[in-house]
Structures are given as structure tokens and as C-alpha cells.
N, C-alpha and C. Protein backbone atom coordinates (compact mmCIF):
# COMPACT_ATOMS: atom_id res chain seq x y z
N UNK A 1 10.78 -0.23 17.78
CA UNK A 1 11.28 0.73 16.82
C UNK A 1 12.77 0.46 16.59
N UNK A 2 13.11 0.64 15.77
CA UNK A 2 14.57 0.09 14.82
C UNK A 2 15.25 1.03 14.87
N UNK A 3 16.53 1.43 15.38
CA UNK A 3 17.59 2.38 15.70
C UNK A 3 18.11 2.52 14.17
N UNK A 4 18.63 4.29 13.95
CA UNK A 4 19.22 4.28 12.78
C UNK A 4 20.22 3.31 12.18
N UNK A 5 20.17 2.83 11.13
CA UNK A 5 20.75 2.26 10.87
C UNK A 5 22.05 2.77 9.54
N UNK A 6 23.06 3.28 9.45
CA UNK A 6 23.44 3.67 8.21
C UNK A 6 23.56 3.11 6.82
N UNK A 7 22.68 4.01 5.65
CA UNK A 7 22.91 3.64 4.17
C UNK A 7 21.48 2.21 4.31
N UNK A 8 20.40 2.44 5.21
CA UNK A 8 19.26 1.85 5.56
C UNK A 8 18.16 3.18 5.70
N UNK A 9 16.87 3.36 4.98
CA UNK A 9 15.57 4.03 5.56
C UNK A 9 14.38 3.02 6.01
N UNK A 10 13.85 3.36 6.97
CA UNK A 10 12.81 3.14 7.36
C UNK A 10 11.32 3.00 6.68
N UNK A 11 10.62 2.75 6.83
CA UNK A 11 9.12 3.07 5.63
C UNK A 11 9.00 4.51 6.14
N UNK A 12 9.17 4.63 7.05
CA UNK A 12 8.74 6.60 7.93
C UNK A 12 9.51 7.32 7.18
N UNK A 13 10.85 6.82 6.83
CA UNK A 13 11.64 7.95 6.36
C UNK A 13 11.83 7.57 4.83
N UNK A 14 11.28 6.79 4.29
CA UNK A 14 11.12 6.49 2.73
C UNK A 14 10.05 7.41 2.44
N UNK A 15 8.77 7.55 2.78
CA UNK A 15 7.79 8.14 3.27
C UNK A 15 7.98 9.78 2.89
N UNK A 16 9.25 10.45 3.74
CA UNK A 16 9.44 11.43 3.87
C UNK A 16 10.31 12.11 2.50
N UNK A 17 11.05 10.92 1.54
CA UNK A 17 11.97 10.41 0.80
C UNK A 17 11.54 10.84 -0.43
N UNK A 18 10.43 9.78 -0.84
CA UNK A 18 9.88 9.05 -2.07
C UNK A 18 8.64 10.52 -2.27
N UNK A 19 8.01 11.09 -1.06
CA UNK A 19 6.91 11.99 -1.25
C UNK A 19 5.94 11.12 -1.52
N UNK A 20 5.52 10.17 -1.03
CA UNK A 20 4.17 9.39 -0.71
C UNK A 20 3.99 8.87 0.29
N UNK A 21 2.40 8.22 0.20
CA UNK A 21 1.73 7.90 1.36
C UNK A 21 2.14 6.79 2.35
N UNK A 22 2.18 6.58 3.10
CA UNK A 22 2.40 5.36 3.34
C UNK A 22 2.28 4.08 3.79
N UNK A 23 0.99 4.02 2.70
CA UNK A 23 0.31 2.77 2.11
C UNK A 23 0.80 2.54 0.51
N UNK A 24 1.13 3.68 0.06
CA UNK A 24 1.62 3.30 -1.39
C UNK A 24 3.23 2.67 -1.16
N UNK A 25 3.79 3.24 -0.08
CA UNK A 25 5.52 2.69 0.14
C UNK A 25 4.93 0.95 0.23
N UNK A 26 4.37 0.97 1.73
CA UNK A 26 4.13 -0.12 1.74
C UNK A 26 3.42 -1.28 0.18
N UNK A 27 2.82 -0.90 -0.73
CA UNK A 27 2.38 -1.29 -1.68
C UNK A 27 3.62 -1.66 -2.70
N UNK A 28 4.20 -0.66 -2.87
CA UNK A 28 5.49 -0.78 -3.68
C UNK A 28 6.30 -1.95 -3.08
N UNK A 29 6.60 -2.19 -1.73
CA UNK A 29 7.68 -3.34 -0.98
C UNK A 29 6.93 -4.67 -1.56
N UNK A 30 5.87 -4.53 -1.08
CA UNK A 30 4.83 -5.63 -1.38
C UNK A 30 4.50 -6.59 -2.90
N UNK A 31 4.74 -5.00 -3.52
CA UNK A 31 4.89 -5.66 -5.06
C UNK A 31 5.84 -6.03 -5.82
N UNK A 32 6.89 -5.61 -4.90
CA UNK A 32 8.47 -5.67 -4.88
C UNK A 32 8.88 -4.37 -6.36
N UNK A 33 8.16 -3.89 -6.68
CA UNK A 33 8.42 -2.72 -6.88
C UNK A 33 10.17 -1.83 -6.16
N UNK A 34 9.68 -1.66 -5.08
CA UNK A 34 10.59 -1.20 -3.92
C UNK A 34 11.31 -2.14 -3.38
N UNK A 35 12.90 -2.82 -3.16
CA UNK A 35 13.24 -3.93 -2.48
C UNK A 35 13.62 -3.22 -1.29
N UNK A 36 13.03 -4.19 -0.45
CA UNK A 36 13.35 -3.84 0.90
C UNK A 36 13.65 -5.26 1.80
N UNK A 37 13.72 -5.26 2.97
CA UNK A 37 14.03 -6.30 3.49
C UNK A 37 13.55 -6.30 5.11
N UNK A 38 12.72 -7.23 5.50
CA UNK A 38 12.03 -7.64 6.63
C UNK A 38 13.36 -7.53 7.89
N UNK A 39 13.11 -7.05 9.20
CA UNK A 39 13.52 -7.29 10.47
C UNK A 39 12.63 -7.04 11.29
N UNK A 40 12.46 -7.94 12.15
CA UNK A 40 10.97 -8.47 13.05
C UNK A 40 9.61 -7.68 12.30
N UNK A 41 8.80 -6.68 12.44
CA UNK A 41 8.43 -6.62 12.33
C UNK A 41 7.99 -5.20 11.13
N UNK A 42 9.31 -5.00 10.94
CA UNK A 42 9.95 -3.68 10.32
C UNK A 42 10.34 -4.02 8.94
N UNK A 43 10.32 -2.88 8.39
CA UNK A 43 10.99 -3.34 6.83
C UNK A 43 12.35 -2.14 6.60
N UNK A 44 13.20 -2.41 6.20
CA UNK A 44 14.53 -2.15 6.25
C UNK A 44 14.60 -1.60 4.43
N UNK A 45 14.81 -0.75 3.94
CA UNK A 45 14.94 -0.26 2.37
C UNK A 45 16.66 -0.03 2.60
N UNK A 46 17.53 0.06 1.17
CA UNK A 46 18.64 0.13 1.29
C UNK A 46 18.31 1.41 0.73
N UNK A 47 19.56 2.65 1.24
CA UNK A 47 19.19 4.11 0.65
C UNK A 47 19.33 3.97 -1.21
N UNK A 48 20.11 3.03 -1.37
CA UNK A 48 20.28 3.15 -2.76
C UNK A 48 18.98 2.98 -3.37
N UNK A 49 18.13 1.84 -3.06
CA UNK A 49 17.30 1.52 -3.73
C UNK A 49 15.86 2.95 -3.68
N UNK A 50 15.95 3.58 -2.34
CA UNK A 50 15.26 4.98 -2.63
C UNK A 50 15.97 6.05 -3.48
N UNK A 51 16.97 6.30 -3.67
CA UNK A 51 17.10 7.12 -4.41
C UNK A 51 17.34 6.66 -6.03
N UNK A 52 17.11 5.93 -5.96
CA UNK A 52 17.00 5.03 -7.45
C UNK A 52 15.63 4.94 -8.43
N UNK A 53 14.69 5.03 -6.64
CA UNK A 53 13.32 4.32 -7.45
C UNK A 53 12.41 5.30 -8.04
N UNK A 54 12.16 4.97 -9.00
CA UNK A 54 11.33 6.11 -10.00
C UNK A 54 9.94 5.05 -9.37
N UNK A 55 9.12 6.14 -8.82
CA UNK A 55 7.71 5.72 -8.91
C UNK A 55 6.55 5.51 -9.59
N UNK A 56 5.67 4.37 -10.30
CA UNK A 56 4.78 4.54 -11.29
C UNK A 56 3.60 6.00 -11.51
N UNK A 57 3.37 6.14 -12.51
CA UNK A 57 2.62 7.43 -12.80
C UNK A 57 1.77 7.28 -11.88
N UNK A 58 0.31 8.26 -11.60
CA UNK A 58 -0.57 7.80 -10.95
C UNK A 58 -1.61 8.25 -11.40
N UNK A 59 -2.73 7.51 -11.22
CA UNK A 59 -4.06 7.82 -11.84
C UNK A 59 -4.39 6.81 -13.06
N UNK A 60 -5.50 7.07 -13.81
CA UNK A 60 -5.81 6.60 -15.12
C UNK A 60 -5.22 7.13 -16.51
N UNK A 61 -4.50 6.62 -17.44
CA UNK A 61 -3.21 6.97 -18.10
C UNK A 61 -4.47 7.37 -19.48
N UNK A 62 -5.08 6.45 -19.56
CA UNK A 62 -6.23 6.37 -20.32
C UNK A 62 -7.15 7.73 -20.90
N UNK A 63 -7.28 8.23 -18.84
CA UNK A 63 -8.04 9.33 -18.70
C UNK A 63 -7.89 10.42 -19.49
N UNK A 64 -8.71 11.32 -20.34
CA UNK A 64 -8.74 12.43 -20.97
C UNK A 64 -9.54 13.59 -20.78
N UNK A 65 -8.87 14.83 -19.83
CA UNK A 65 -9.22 15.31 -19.60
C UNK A 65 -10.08 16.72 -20.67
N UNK A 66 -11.46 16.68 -20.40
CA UNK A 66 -11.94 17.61 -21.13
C UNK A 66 -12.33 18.84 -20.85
N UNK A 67 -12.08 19.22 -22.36
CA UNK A 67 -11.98 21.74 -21.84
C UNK A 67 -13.63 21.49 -21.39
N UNK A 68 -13.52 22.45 -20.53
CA UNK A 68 -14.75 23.58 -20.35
C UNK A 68 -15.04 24.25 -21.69
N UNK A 69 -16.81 24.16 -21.94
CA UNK A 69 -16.92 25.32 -22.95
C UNK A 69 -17.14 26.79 -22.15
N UNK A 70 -16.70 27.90 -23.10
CA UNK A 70 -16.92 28.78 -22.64
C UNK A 70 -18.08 29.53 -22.57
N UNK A 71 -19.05 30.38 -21.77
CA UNK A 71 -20.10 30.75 -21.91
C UNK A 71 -20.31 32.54 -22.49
């Protein structure tokens, strides 16, 4: 485990940050979406780049949701 580091978050505390899962943080680093940066086995985010990152919508954009008829 990786000691605080200052003006650095963690995926745990991006996590806590961003308000997602964290398989989607991890997804975002991955797609480089999110830049972050590898130490041993850890990934290192700069705080700027979390409070910067606007996250993609989610779901099907496509999708159209339809009324209930009424009875």
C-alpha cells in the first residue's frame, strides 16, 4: 500500500472522488480516458487530473424511454 502522497489520489480515493465504481476508474486509466501513472503495482492519478475529469454519460444514449399508458 502506497503512503499519501501530496497533490497524488489513489484509485480508492479517486473512487471516493469521481463517485464511481471501481472498475469503471480502473477502465477510464486503461483507456487513458483518466491519466494516471503506474508505481509497482499501484496507479498514482495527479489530483488535477480528478478534478478536471468530466466522466462519459452512461448507459445507451440511443435509448428512449417510453410513457406508461394510463388505465
Amino acid at each position: 500500500m502506497i503512503a499519501t502522497i501530496p497533490g497524488y489520489f489513489t484509485v480508492a480515493e479517486a473512487v471516493q472522488a469521481l463517485h464511481r465504481s471501481h472498475s469503471c476508474v480502473c477502465n477510464y486509466i486503461q483507456n487513458g480516458t483518466l491519466k494516471a501513472r503506474r508505481l509497482g503495482r499501484e496507479y498514482l492519478i495527479e489530483e488535477k487530473s480528478v478534478k478536471e475529469f468530466v466522466p462519459p454519460p452512461r448507459g445507451n444514449p440511443n435509448f428512449v424511454k417510453r410513457k406508461r399508458k394510463r388505465r
